[in-house]
N, C-alpha and C. Protein backbone atom coordinates (compact mmCIF):
# COMPACT_ATOMS: atom_id res chain seq x y z
N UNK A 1 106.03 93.41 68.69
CA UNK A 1 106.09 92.56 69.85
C UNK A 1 104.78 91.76 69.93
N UNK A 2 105.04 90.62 70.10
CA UNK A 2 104.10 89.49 69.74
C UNK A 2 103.15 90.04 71.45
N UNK A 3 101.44 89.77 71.69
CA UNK A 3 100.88 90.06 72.37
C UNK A 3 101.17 88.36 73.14
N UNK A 4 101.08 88.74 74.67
CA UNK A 4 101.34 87.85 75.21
C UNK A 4 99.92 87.07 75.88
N UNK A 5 99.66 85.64 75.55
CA UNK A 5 98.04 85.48 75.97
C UNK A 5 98.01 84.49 76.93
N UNK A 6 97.15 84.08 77.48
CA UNK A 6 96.34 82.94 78.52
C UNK A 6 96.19 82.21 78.33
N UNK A 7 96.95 80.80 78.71
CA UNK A 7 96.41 79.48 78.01
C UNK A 7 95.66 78.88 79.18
N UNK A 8 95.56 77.61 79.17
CA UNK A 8 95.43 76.33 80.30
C UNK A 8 96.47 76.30 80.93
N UNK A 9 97.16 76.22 80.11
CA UNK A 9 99.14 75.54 80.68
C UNK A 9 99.05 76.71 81.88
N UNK A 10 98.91 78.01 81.05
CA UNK A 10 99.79 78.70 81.75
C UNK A 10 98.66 79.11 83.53
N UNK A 11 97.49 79.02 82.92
CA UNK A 11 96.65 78.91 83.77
C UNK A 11 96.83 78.15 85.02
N UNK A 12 97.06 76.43 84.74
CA UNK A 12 97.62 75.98 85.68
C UNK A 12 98.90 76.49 86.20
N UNK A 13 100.05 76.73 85.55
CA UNK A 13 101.22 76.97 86.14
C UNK A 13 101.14 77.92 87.33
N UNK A 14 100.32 79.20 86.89
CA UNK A 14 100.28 79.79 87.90
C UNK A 14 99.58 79.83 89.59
N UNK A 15 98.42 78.88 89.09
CA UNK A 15 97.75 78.20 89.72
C UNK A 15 98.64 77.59 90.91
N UNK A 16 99.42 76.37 90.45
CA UNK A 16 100.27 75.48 91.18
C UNK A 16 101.20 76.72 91.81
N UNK A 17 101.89 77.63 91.18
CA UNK A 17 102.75 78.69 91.95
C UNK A 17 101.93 79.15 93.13
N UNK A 18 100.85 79.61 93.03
CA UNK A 18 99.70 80.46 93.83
C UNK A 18 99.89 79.18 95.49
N UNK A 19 99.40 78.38 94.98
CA UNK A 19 99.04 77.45 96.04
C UNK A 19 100.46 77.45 96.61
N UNK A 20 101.81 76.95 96.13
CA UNK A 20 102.62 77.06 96.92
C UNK A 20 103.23 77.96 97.69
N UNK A 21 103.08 79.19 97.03
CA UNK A 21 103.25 80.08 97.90
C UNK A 21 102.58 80.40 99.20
N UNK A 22 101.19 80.17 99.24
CA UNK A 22 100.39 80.14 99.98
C UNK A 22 100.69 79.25 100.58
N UNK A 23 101.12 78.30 100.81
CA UNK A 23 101.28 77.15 101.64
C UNK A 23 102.43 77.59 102.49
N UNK A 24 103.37 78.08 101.92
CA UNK A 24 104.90 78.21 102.60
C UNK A 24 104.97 79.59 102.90
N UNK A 25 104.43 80.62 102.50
CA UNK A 25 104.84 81.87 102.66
C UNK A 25 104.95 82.36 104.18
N UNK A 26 104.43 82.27 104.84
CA UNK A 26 103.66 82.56 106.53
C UNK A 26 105.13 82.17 107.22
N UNK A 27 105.63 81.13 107.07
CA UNK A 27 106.39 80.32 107.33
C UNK A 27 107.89 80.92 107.45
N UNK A 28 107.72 81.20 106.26
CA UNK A 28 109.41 81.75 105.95
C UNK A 28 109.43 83.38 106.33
N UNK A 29 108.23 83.93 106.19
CA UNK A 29 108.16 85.33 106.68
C UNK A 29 108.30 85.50 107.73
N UNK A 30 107.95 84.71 108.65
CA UNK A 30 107.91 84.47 110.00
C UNK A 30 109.93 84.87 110.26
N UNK A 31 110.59 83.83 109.46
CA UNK A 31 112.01 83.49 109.80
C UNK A 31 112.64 84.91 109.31
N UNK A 32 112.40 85.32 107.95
CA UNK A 32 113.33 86.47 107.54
C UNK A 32 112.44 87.82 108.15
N UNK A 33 111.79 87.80 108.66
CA UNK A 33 110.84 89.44 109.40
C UNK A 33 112.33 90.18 110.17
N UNK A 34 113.03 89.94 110.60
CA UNK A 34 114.08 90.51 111.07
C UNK A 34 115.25 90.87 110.48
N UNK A 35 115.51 90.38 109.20
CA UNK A 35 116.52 90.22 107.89
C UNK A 35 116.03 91.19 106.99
N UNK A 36 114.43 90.86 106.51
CA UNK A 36 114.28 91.90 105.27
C UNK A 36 113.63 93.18 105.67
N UNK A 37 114.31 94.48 105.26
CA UNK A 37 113.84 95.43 106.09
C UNK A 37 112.59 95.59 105.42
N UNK A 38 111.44 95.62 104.66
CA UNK A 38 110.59 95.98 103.93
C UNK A 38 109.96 95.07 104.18
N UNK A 39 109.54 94.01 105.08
CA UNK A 39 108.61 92.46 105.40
C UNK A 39 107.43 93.20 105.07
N UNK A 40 107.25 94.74 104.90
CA UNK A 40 105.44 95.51 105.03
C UNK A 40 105.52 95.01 103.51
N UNK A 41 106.26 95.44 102.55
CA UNK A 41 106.07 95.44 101.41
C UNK A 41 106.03 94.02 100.82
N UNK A 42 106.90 93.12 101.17
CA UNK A 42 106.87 91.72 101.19
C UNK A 42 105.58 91.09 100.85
N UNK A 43 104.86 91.48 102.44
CA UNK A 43 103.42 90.98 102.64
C UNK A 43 102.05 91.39 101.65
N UNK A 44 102.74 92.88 101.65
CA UNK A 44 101.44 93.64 100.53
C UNK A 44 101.76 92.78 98.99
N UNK A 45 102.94 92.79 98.58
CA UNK A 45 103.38 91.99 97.21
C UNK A 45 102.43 90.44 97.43
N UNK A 46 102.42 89.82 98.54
CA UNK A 46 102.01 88.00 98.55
C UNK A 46 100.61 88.59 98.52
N UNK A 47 99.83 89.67 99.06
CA UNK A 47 98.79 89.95 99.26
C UNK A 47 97.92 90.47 97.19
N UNK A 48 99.09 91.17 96.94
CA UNK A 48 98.72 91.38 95.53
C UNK A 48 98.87 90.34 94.59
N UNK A 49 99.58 89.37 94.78
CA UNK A 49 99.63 88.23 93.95
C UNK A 49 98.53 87.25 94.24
N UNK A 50 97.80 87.12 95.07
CA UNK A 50 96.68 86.24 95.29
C UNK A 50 95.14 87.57 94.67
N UNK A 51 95.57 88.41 94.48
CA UNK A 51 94.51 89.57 94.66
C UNK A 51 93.50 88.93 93.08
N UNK A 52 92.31 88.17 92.85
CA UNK A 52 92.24 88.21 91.32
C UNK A 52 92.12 89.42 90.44
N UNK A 53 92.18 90.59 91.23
CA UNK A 53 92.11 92.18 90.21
C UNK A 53 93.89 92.32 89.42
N UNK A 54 94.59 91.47 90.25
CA UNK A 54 96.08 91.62 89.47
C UNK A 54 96.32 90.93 88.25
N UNK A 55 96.43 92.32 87.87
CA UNK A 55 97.24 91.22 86.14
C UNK A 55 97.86 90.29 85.98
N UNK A 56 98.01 89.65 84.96
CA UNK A 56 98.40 88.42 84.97
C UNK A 56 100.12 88.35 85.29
N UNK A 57 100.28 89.33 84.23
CA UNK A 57 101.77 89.49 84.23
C UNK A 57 102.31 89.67 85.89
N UNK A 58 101.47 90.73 86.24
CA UNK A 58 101.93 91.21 87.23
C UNK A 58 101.85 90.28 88.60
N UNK A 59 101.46 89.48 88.84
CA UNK A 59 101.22 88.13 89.42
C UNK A 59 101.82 87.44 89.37
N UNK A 60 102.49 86.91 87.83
CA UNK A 60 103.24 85.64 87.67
C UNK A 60 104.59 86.72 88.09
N UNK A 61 104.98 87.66 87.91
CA UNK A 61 106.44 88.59 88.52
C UNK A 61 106.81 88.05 90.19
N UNK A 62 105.26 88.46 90.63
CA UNK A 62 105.14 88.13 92.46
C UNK A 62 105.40 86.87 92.18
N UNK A 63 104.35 86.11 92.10
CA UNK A 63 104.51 84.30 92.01
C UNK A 63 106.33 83.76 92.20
N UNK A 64 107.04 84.11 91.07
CA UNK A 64 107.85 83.96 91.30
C UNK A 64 108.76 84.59 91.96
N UNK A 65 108.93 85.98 92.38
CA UNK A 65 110.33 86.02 93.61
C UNK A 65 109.38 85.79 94.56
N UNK A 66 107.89 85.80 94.79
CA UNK A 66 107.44 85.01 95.94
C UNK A 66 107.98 83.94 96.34
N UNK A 67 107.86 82.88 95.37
CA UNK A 67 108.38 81.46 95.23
C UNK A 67 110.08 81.39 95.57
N UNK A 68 110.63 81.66 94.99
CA UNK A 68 112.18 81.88 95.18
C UNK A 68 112.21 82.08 97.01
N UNK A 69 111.72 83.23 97.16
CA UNK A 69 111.65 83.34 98.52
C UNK A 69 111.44 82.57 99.33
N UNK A 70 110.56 81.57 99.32
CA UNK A 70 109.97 80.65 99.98
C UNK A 70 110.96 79.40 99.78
N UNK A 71 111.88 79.43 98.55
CA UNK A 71 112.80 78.19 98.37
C UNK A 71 113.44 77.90 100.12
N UNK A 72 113.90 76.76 100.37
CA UNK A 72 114.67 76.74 101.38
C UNK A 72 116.28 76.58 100.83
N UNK A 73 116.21 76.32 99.44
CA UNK A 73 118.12 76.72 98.88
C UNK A 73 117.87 77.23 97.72
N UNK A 74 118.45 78.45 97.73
CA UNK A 74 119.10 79.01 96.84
C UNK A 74 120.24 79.56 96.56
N UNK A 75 120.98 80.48 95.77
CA UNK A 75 122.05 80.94 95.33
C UNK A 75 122.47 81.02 97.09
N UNK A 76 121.71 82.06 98.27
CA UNK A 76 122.17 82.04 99.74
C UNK A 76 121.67 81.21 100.31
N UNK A 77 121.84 80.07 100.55
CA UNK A 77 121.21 79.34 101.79
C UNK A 77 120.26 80.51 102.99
N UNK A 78 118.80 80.08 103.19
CA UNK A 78 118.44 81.12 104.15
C UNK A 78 119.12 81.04 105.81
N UNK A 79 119.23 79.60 105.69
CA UNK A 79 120.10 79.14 106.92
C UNK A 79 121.64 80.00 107.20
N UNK A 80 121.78 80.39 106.50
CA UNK A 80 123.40 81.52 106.55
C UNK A 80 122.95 82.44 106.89
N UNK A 81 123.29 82.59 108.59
CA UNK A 81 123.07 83.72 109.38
C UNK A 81 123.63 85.21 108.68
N UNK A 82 122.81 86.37 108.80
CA UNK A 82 123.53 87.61 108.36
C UNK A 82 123.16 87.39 106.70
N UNK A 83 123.76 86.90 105.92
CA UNK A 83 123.83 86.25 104.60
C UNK A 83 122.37 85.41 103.62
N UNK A 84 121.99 85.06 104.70
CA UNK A 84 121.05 84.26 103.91
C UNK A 84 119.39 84.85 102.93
N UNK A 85 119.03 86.20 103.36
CA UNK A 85 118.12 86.16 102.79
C UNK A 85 118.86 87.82 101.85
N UNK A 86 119.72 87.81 102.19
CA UNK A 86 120.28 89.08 100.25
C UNK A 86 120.07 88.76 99.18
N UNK A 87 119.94 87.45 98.80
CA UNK A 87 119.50 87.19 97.59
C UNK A 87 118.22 87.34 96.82
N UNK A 88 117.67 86.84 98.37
CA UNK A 88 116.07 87.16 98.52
C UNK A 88 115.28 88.75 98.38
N UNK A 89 116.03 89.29 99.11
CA UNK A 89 116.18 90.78 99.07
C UNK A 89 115.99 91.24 97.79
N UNK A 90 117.01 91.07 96.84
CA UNK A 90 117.28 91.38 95.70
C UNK A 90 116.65 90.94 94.67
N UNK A 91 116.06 89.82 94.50
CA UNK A 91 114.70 89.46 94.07
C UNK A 91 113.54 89.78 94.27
N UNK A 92 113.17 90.25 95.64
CA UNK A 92 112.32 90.59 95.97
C UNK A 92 112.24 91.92 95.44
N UNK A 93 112.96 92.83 95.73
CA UNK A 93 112.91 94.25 95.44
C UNK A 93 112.77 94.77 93.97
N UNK A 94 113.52 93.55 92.90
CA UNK A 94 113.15 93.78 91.94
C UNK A 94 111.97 93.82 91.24
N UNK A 95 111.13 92.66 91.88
CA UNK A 95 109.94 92.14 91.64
C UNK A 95 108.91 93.29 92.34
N UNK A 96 108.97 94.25 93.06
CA UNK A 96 108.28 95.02 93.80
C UNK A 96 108.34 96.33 93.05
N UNK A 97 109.30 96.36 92.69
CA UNK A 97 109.70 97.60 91.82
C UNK A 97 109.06 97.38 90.34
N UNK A 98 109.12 96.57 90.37
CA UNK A 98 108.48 96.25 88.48
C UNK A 98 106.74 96.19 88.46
N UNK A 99 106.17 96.06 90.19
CA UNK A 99 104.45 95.45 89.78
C UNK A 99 104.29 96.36 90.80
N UNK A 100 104.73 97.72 91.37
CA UNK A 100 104.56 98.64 92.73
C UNK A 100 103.52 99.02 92.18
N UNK A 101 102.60 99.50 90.86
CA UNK A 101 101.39 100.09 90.41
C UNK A 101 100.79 99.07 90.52
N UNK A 102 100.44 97.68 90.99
CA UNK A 102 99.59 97.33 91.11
C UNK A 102 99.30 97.05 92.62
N UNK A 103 100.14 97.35 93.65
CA UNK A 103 100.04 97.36 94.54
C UNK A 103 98.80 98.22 94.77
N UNK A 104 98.18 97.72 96.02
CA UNK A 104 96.84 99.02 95.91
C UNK A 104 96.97 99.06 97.86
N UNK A 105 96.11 100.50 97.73
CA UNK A 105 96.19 100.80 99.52
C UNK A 105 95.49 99.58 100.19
N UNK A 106 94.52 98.48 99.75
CA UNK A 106 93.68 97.24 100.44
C UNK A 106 95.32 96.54 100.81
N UNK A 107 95.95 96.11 99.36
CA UNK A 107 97.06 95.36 99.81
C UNK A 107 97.63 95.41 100.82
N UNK A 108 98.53 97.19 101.31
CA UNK A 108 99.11 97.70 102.29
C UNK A 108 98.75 97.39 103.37
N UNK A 109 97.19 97.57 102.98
CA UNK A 109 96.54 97.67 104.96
C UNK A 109 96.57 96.15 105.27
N UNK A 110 96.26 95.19 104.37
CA UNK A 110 95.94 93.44 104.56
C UNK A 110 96.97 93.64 105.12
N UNK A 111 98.24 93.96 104.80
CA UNK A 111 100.18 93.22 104.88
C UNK A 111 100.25 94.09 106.34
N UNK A 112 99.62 95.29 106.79
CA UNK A 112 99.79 95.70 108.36
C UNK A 112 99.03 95.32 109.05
N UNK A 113 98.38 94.71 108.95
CA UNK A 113 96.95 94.21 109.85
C UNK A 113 97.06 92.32 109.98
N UNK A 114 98.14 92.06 108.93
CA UNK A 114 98.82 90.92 109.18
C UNK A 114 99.91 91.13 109.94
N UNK A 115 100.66 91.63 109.70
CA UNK A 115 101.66 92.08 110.69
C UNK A 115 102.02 91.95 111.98
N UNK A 116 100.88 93.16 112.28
CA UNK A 116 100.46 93.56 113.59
C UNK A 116 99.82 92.45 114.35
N UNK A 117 99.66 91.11 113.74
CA UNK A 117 98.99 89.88 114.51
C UNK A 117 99.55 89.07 115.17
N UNK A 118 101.43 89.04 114.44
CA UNK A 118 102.08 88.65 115.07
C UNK A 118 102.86 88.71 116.41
């Protein structure tokens, strides 16, 4: 298995992911906090993907069902009451399940101490 490495490209790519998420995330968490039962874990995941101690891999995993999440259409419209964020769900959970060791207890506490602000 070929070792997987760091370019520019990919440097930027993730880069540009990072920022958008950050831009939109707050936003849409705000809307599905009542839909996704796990919004703690949600938050700790957006919290570990900005973290620079996270691997790369494990970052670009978040980055994207971060991103997905933050889409306003996908496979569910989030606008489809009841319906709209399962897809999200299911992306999400996968993506949480695959990078949960890099989750760390700082993450947890950032994602309840964000939380709790609302």
């Amino acid at each position: 298995m070929a070792a997987w490495t760091r370019s520019a490209k990919t440097d930027r790519t993730i880069d540009a992911s990072e920022s958008e998420v950050r831009e939109k995330f707050w936003r849409t968490a705000k809307r599905a906090a009542r839909q996704v039962p796990f919004m703690d874990e949600v938050v700790a995941a957006y919290y570990c993907a900005l973290d620079r101690n996270t691997p790369l891999r494990a970052k670009g995993i978040l980055l994207a069902a971060l991103g997905y999440f933050i889409l306003p259409v996908d496979t569910i419209p989030d606008i489809v009451l009841g319906l709209g964020f399962t897809d999200d769900v299911a992306v999400l959970t996968a993506a949480i399940t695959a990078v949960r060791a890099h989750m760390t207890p700082a993450h947890r506490l950032a994602a309840k101490q964000a939380l709790a602000e609302d």
